[in-house]
Protein backbone atom coordinates (compact mmCIF):
# COMPACT_ATOMS: atom_id res chain seq x y z
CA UNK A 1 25.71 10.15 20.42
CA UNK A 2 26.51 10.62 16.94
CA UNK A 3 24.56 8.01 15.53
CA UNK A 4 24.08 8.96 12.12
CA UNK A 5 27.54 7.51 11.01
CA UNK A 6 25.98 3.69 9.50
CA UNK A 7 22.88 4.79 8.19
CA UNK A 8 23.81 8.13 6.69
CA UNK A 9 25.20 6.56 3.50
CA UNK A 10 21.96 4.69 2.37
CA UNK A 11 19.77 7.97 2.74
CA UNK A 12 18.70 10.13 -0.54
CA UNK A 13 18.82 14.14 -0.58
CA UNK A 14 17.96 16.06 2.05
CA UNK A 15 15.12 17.68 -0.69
CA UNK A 16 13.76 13.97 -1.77
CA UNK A 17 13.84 13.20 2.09
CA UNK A 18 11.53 16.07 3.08
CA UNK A 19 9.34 15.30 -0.12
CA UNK A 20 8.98 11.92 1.36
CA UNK A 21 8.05 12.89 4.32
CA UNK A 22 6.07 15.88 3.44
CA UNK A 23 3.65 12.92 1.01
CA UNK A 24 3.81 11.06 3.46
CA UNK A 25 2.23 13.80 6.20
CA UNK A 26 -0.39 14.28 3.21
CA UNK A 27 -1.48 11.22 2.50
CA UNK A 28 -1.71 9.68 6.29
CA UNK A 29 -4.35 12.54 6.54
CA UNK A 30 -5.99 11.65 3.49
CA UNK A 31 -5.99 8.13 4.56
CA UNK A 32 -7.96 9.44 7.93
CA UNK A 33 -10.43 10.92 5.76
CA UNK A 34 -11.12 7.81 3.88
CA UNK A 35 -11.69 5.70 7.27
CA UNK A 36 -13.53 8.34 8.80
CA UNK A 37 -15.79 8.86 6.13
CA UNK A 38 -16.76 5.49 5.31
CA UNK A 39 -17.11 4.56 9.06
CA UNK A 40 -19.28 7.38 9.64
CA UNK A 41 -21.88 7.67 7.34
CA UNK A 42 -24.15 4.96 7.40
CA UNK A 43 -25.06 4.41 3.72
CA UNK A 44 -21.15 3.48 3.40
CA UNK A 45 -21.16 0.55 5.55
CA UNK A 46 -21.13 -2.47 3.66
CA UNK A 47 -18.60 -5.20 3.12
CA UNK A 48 -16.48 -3.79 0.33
CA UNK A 49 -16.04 -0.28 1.97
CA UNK A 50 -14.94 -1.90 4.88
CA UNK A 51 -12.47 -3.87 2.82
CA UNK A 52 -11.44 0.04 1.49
CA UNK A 53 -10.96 0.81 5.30
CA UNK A 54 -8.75 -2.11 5.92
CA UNK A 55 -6.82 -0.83 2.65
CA UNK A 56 -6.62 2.72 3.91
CA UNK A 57 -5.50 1.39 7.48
CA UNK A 58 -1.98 0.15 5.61
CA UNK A 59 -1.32 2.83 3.75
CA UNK A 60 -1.89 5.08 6.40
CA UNK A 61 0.62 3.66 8.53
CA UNK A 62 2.99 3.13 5.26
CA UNK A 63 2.65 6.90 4.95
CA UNK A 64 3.39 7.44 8.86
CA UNK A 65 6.81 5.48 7.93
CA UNK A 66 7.69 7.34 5.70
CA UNK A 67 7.87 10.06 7.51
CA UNK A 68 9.68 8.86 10.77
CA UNK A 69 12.05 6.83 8.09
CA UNK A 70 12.97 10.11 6.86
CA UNK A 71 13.37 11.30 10.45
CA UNK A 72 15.26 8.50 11.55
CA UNK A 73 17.63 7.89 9.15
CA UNK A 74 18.66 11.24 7.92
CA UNK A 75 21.88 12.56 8.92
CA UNK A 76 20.07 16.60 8.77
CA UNK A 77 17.18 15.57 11.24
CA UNK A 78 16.77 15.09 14.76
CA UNK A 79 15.28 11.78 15.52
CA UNK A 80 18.87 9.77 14.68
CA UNK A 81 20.12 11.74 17.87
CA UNK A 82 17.39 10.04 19.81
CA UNK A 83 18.27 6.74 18.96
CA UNK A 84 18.97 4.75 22.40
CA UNK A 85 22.33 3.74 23.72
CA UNK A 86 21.54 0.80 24.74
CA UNK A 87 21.91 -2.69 22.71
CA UNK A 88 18.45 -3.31 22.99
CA UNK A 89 17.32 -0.13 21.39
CA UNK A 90 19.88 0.46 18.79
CA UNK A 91 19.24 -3.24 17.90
CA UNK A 92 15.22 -2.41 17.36
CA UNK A 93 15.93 0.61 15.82
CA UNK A 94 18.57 -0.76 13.25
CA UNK A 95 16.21 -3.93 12.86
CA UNK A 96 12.62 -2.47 12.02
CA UNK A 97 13.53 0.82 11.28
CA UNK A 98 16.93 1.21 9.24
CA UNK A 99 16.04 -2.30 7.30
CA UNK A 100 12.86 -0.90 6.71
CA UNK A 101 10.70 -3.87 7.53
CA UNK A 102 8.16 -1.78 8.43
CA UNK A 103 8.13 -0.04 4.87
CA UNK A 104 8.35 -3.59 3.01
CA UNK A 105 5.52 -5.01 5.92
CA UNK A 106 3.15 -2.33 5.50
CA UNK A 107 3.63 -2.21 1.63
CA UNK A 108 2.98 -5.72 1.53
CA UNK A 109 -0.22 -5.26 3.41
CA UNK A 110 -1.54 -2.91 0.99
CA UNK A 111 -0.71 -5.07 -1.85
CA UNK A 112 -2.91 -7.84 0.14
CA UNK A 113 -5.45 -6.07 1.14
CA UNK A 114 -5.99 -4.45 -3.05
CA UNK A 115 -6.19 -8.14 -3.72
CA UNK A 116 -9.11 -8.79 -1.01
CA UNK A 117 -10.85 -6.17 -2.30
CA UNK A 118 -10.34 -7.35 -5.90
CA UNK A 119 -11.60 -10.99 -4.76
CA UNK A 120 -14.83 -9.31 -3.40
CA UNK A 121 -15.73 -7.61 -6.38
CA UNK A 122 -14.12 -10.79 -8.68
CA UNK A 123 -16.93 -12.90 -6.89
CA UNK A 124 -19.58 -10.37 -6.72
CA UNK A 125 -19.66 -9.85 -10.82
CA UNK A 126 -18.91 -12.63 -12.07
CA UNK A 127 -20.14 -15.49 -9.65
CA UNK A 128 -22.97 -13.20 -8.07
CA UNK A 129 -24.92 -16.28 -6.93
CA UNK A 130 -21.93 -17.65 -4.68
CA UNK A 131 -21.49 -14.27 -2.79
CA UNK A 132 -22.98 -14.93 0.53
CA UNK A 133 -21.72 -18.26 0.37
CA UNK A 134 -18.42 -17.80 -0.75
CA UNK A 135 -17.79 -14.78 1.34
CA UNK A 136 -19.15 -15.14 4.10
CA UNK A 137 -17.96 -12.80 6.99
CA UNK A 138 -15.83 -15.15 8.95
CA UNK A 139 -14.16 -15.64 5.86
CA UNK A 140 -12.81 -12.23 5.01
CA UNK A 141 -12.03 -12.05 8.32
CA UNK A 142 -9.87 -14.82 7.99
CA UNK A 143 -8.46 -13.37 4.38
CA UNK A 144 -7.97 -9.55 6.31
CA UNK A 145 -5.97 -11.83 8.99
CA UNK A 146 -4.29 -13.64 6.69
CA UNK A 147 -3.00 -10.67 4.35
CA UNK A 148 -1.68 -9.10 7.41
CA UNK A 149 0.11 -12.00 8.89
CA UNK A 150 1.70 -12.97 5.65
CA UNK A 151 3.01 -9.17 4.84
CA UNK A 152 5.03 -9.39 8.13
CA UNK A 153 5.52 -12.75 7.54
CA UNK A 154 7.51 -12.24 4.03
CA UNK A 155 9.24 -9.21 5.01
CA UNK A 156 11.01 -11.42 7.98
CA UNK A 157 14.49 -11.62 6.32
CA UNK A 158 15.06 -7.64 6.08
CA UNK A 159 15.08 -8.11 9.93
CA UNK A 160 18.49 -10.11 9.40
CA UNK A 161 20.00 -7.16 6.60
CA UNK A 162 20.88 -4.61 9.92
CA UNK A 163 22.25 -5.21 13.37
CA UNK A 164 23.62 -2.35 15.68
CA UNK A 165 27.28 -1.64 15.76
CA UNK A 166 29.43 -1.65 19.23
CA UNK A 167 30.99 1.64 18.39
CA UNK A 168 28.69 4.08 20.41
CA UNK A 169 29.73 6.98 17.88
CA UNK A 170 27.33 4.38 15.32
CA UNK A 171 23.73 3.35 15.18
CA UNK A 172 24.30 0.71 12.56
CA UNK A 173 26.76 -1.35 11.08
CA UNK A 174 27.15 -1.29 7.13
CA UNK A 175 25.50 -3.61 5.09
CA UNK A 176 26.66 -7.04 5.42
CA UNK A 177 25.83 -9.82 3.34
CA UNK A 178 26.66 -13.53 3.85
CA UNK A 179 27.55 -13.88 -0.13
CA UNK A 180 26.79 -11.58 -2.91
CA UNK A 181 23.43 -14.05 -3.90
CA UNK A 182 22.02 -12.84 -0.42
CA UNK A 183 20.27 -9.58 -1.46
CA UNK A 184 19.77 -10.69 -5.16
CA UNK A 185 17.70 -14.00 -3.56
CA UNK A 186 16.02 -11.59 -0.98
CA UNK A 187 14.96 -8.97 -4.13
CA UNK A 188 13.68 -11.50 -6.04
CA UNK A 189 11.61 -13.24 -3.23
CA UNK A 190 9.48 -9.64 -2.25
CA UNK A 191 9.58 -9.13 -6.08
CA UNK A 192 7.62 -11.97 -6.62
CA UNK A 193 5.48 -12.64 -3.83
CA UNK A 194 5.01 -8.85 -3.01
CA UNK A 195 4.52 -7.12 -6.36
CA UNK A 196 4.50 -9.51 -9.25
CA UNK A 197 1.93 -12.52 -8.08
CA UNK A 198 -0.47 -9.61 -6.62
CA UNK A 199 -0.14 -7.78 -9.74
CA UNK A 200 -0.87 -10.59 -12.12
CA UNK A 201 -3.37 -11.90 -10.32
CA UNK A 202 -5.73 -8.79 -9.66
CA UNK A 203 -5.08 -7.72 -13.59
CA UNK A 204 -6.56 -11.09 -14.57
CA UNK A 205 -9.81 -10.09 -12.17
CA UNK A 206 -10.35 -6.95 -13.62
CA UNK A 207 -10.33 -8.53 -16.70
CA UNK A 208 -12.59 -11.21 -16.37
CA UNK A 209 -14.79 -8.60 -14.12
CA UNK A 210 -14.94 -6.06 -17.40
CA UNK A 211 -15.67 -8.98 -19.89
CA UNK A 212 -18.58 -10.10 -17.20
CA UNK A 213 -19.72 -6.52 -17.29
CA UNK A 214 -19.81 -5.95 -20.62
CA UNK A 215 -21.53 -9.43 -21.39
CA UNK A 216 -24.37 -8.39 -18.82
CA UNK A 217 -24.66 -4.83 -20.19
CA UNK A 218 -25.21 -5.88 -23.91
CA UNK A 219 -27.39 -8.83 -22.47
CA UNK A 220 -30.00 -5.91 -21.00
CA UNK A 221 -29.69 -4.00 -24.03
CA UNK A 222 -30.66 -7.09 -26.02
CA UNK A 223 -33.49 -7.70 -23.32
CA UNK A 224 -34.83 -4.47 -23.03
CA UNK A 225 -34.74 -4.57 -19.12
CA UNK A 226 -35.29 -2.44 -16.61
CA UNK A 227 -33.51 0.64 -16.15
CA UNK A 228 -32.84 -0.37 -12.47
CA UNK A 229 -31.17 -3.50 -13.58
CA UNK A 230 -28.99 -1.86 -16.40
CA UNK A 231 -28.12 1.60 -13.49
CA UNK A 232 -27.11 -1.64 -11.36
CA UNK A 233 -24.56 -2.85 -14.10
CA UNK A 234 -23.16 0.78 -14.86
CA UNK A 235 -22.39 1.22 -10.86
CA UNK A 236 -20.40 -1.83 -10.92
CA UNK A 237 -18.96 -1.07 -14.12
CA UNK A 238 -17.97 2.70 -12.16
CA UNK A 239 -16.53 0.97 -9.40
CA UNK A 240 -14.60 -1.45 -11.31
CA UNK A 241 -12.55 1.43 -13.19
CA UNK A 242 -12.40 2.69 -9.94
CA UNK A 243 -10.43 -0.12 -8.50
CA UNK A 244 -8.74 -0.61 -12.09
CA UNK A 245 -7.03 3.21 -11.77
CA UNK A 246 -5.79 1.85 -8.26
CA UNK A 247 -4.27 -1.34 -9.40
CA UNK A 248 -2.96 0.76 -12.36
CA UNK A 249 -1.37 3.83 -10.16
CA UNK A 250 0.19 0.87 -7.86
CA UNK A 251 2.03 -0.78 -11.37
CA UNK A 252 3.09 2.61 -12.45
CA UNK A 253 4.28 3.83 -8.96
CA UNK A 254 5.48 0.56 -7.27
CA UNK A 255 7.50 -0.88 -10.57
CA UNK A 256 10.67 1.47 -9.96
CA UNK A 257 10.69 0.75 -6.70
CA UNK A 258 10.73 -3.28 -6.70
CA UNK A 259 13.18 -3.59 -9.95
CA UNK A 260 15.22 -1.22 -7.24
CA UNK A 261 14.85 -3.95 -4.88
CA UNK A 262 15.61 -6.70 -7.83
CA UNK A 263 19.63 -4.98 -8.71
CA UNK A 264 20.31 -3.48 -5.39
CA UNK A 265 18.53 -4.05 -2.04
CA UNK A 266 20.45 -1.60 -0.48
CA UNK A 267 23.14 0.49 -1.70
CA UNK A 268 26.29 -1.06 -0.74
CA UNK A 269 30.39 -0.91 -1.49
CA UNK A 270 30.26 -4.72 -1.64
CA UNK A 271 27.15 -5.34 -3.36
CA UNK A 272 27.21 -7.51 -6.81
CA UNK A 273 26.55 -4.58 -9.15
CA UNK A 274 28.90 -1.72 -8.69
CA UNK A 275 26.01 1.01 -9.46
CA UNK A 276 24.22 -0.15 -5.96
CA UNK A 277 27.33 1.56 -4.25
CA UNK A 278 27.35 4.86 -6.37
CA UNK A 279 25.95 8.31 -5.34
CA UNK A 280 23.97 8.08 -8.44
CA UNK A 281 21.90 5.27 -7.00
CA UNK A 282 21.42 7.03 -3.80
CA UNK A 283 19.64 9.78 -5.67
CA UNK A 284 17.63 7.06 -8.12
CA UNK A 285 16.60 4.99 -5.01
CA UNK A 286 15.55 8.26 -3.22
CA UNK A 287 13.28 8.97 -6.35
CA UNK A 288 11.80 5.46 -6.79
CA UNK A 289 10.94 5.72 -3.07
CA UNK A 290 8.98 8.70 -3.70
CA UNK A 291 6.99 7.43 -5.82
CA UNK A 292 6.35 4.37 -3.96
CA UNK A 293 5.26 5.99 -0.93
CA UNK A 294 3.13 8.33 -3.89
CA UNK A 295 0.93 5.26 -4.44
CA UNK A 296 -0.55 5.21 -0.85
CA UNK A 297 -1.31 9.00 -1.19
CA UNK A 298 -3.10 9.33 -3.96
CA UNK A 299 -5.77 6.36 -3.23
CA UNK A 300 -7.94 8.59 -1.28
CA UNK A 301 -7.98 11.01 -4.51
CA UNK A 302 -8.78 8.70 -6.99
CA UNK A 303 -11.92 7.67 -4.27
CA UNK A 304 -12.70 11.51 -3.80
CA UNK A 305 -12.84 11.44 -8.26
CA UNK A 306 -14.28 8.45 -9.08
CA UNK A 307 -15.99 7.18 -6.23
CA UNK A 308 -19.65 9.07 -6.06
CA UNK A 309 -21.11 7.39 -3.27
CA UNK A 310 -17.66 8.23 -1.30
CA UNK A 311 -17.91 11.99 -2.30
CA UNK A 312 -21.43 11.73 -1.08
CA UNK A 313 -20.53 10.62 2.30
CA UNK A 314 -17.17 12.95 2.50
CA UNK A 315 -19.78 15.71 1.98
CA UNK A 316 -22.26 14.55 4.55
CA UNK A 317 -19.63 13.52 6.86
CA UNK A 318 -17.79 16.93 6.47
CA UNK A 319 -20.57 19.48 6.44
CA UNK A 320 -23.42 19.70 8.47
CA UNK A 321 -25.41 21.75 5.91
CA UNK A 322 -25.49 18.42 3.57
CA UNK A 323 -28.92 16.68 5.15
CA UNK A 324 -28.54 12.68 5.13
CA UNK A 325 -30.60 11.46 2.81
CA UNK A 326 -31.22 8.32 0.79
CA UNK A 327 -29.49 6.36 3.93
CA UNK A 328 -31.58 3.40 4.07
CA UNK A 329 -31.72 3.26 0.03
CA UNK A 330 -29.11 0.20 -1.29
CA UNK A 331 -26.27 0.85 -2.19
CA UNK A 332 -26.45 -0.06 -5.84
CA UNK A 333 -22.83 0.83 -6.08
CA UNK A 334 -21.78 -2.38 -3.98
CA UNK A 335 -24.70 -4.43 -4.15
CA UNK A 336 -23.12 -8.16 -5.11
């Protein structure tokens, strides 16, 4: 069947579309890496790399959307001719796919997941001798659960924004709201609870973690102590610009996106602002979902620049000429 006729209207370029999708090939595989890497080399297994894993797991399957949205949904590509005939599957495929809960879902798990890892580190500088009690391991268990339940959780009402049409020449209907508040309400809810709370709340941490740092690295100074104990501080004070370039790229790259979401949560004839129904939009929301999907490439870069111990492992875990040493050494990096 022809079933690109309801869906064809809310998709960018053909050119943005195989951007997407080419980013999003690219940064699945560099999300791989990252999981591969740190579950493989032994000096890499502590409690905040695994929290990096659990990271990398949702943007790797936010990057493996993107590519079968652009596949799905794209009037020029052959998955939409796929789509079953049958109510049941053009009802799943409008519902998780054209809606794109799975895009808000999974983006929403990365956001949680950024803030676990912040909370690790948040406790680890500046309330260092609460760690093991604070954070103990059926605790971020329950915080990993948690982040992942809620991300579907909040994304529910996108799965109420599509349903399938009866004409079997369509996949979708068109965008239907029950009043012209609907979306705007919607926009505002993943605005807040997806973007702007995370946001807020992970910029305070890195804040109070850089004050904490810099108080304990002019406190040694003062002291004269150790060069262990200072090289301890300095790690920390790596990773947390490490995280900080993270929780920066995901402002930068994310922002376009979610004041997107804010005036127009999908484009639409009979949506409250006139520009959500324009061509122009089409191409602007095709742009802004670039560079969302953008963010969960380029993680596994800023690890591979900023991250030493991680470009230690990548080499040792890549290349067998690399010997492993200094494996049973701590990891002064990630040491609480």
């Amino acid at each position: 069947m022809n079933a690109t006729r309801g869906v064809e209207g809310s998709t960018p370029g053909k050119w943005i579309c195989l951007l997407t999708a080419l980013e999003g090939v690219v940064g699945f595989i560099g999300n791989l890496l990252v999981c591969f890497v740190i579950l493989r080399v032994k000096f890499l297994h502590n409690r905040a790399n695994y929290l990096l894993v659990n990271l990398a797991v949702a943007d790797t399957l936010l990057c493996l959307y993107s590519v079968f949205n652009c596949l799905a949904v794209h009037e020029n590509f052959a998955l939409i001719r796929i789509v079953p005939t049958n109510v049941g599957g053009k009802e799943l495929f409008c519902r998780l796919l054209a809606s794109r809960y799975f895009s808000w879902a999974f983006s929403c798990a990365s956001a949680y997941n950024l803030c676990v890892v912040t909370l690790e580190r948040y406790v680890a500088i500046v309330h260092p001798l609460q760690y093991e009690r604070k954070l103990t391991a059926t605790r971020m268990t329950f915080l990993i659960a948690l982040s992942w339940t809620t991300s579907f959780l909040f994304s529910t009402p996108l799965l109420f924004s599509r349903e399938s049409s009866k004409d079997p020449d369509k996949a979708c209907l068109e965008f239907g709201y029950p009043s012209l508040i609907y979306p705007v309400s919607v926009g505002v809810f993943l605005f807040l609870l997806s973007f702007l709370i995370p946001i807020m709340s992970m910029s305070f941490a890195y804040y109070k973690m850089q004050v904490t740092l810099k108080r304990q690295a002019n406190a040694l100074n003062l002291q004269h102590a150790r060069a262990a104990a200072y090289d301890l501080v300095i790690a920390r004070q790596r990773l947390v610009n490490m995280l900080t370039i993270v929780v920066g790229a995901q402002i930068i790259l994310w922002t376009p996106s979610y004041i997107n979401s804010l005036i127009c949560l999908y484009p639409s004839d009979n949506a409250l602002f006139a520009f959500c129904g324009s061509t122009r939009y089409i191409y602007f929301r095709g742009i802004s979902n670039f560079a969302f999907y953008l963010n969960s490439v380029i993680n596994p870069i800023i690890y591979e620049f900023k991250y030493k111990k991680f470009r230690q492992g990548f080499k040792i875990a890549c290349c067998s000429c690399f010997k492993r040493r200094g494996n049973n050494r701590v990891d002064a990096d990630l040491s609480p």
